[in-house]
N, C-alpha and C. Protein backbone atom coordinates (compact mmCIF):
# COMPACT_ATOMS: atom_id res chain seq x y z
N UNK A 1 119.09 73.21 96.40
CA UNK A 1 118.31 73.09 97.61
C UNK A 1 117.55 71.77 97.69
N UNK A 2 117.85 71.32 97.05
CA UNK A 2 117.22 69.66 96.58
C UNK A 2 117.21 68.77 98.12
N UNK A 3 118.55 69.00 98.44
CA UNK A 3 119.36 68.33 99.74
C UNK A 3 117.70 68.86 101.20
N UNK A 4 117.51 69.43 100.87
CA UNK A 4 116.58 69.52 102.01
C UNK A 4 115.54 69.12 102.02
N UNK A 5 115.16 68.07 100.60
CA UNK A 5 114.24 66.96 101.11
C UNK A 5 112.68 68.07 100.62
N UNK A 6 111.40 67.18 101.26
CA UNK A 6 109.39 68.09 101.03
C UNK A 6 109.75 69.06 102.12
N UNK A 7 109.68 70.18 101.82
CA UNK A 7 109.24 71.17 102.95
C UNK A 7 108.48 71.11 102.95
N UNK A 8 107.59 70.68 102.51
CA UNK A 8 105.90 71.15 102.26
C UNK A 8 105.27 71.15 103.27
N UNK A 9 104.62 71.76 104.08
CA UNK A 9 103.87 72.13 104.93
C UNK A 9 104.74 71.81 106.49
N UNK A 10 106.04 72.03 106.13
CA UNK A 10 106.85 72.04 107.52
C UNK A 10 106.65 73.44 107.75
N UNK A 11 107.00 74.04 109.13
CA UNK A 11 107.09 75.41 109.77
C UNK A 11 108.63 75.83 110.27
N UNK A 12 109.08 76.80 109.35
CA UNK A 12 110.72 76.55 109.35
C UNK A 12 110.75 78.15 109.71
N UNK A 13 111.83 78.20 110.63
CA UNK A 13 112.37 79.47 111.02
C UNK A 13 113.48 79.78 110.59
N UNK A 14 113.91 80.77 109.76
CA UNK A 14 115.03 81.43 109.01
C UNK A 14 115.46 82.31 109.81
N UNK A 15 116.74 82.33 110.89
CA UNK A 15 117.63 83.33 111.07
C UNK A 15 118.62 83.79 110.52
N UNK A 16 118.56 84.84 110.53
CA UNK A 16 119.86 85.74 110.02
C UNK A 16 119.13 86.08 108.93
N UNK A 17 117.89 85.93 108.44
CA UNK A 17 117.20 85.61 106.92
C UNK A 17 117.58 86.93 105.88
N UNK A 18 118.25 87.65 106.36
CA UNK A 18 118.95 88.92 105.60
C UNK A 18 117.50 89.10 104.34
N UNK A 19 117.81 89.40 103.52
CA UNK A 19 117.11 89.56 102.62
C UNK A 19 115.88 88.94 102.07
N UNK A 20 115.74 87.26 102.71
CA UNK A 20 114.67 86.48 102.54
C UNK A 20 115.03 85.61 101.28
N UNK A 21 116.22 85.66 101.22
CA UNK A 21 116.69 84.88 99.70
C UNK A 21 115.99 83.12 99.90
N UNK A 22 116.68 82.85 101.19
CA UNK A 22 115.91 81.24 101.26
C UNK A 22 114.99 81.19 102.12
N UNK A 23 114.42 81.91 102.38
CA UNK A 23 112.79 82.37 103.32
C UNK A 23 111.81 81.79 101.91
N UNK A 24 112.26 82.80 101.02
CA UNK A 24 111.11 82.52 99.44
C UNK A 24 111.45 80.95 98.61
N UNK A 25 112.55 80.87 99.01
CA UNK A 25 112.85 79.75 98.14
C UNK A 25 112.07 78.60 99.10
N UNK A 26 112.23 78.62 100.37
CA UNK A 26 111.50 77.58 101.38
C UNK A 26 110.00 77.77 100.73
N UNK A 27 109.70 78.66 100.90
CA UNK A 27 107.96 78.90 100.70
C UNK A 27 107.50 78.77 99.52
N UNK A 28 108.04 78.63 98.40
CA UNK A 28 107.93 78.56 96.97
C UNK A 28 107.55 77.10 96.92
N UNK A 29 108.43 76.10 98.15
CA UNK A 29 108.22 74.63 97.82
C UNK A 29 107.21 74.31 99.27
N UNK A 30 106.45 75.35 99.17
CA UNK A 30 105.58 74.71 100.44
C UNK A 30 105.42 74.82 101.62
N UNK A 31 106.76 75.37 102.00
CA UNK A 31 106.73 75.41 103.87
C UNK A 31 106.35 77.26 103.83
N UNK A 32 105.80 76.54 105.24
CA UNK A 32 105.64 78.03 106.39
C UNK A 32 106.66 78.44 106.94
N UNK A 33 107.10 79.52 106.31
CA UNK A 33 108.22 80.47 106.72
C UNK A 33 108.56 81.85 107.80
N UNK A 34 108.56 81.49 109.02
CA UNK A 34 109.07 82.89 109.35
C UNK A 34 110.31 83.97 109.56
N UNK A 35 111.18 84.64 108.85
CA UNK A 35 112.20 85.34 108.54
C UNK A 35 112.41 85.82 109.23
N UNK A 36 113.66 85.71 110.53
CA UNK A 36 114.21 86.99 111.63
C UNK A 36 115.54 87.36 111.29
N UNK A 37 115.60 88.67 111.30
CA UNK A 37 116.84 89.44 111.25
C UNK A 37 117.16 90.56 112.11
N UNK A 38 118.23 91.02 112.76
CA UNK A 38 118.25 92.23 113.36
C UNK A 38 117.95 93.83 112.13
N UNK A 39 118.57 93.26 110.94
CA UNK A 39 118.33 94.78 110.03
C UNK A 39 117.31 95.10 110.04
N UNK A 40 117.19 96.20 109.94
CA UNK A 40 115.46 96.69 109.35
C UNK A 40 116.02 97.40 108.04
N UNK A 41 117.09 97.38 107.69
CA UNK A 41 117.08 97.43 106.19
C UNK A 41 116.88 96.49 105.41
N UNK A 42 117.60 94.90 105.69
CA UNK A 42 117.25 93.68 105.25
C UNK A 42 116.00 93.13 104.98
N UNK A 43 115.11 93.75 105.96
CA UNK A 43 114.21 93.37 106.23
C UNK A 43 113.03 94.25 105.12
N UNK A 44 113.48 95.16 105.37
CA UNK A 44 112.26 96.21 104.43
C UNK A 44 112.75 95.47 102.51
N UNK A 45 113.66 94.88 102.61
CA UNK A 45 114.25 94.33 101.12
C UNK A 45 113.18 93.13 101.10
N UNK A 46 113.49 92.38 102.32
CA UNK A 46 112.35 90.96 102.18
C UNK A 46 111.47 91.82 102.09
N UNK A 47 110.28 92.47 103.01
CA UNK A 47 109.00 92.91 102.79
C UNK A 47 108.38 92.84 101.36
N UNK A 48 109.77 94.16 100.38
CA UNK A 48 109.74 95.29 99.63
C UNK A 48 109.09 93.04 98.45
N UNK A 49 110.04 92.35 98.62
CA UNK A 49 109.69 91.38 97.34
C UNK A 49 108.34 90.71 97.88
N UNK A 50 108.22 90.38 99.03
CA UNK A 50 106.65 89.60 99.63
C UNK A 50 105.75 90.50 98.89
N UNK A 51 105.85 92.11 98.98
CA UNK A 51 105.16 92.32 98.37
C UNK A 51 104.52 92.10 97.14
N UNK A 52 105.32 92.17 96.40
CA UNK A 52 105.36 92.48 94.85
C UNK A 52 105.20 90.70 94.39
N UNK A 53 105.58 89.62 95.42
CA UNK A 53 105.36 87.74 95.13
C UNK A 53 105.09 87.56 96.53
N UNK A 54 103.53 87.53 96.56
CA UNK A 54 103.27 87.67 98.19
C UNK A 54 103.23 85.85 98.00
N UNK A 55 103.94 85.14 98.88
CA UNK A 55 104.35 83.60 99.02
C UNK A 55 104.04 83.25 100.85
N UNK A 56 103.32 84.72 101.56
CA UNK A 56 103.04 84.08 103.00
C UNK A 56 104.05 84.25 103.78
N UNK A 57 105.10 84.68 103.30
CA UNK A 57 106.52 84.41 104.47
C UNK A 57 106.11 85.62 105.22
N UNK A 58 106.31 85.62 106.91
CA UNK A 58 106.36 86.65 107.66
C UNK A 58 107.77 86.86 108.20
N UNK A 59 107.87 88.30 107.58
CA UNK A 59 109.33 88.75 108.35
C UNK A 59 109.08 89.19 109.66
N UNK A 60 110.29 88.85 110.80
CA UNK A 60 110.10 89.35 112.00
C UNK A 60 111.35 90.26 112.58
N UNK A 61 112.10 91.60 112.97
CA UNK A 61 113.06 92.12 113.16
C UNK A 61 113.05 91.63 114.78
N UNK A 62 114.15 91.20 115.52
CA UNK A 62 114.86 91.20 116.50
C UNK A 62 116.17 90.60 116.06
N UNK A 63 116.55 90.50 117.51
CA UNK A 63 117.65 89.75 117.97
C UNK A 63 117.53 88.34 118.17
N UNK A 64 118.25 87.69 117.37
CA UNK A 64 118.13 85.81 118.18
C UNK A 64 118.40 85.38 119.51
N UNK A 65 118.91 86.41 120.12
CA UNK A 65 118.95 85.85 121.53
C UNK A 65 117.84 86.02 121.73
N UNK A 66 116.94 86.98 121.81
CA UNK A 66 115.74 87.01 122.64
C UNK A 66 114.63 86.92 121.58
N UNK A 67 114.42 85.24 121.77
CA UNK A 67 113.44 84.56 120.83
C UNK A 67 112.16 84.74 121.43
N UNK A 68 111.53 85.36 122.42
CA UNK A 68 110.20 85.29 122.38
C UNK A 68 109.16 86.32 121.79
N UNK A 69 110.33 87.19 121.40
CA UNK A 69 109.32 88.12 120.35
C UNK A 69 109.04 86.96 119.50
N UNK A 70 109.63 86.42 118.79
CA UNK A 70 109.35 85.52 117.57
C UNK A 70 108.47 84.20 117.73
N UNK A 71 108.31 83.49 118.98
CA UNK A 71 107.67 82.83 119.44
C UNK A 71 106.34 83.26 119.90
N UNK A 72 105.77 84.41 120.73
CA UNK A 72 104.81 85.11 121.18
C UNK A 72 104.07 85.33 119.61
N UNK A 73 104.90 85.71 118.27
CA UNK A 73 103.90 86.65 117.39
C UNK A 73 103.71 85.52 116.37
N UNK A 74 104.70 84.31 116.58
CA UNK A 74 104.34 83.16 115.40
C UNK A 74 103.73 81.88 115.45
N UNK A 75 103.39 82.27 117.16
CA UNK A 75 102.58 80.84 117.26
C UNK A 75 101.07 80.94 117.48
């Protein structure tokens, strides 16, 4: 993940973020992460680790077409 350069204090949006695998890895090096997926099983997996290595990432469940849930609750 080298290739992507300081995240550090960038504000990066992860779709499809399934599980939050590179949601945590983003936030580990600094950036503000917010995680959208349609699962709410995927999603309760990200939660289930924020919990347990709380790193700030907020998961959000919708659809990517209709980005203003995700816009309305992350800005």
């Amino acid at each position: 993940f080298d290739i992507l350069g300081d995240v550090k204090d960038l504000s990066i949006l992860d779709l499809a973020c399934g599980q939050g695998y590179l949601s945590r890895i983003l936030a580990r090096k600094g950036a503000k992460v917010v995680g959208v997926d349609l699962s709410v099983k995927m999603l309760e997996i990200a939660q289930d680790s924020e919990a347990s290595e709380p790193l700030g990432v907020k998961y959000i469940q919708c659809n990517s077409g209709d980005m203003s849930e995700v816009v309305d609750s992350s800005m």
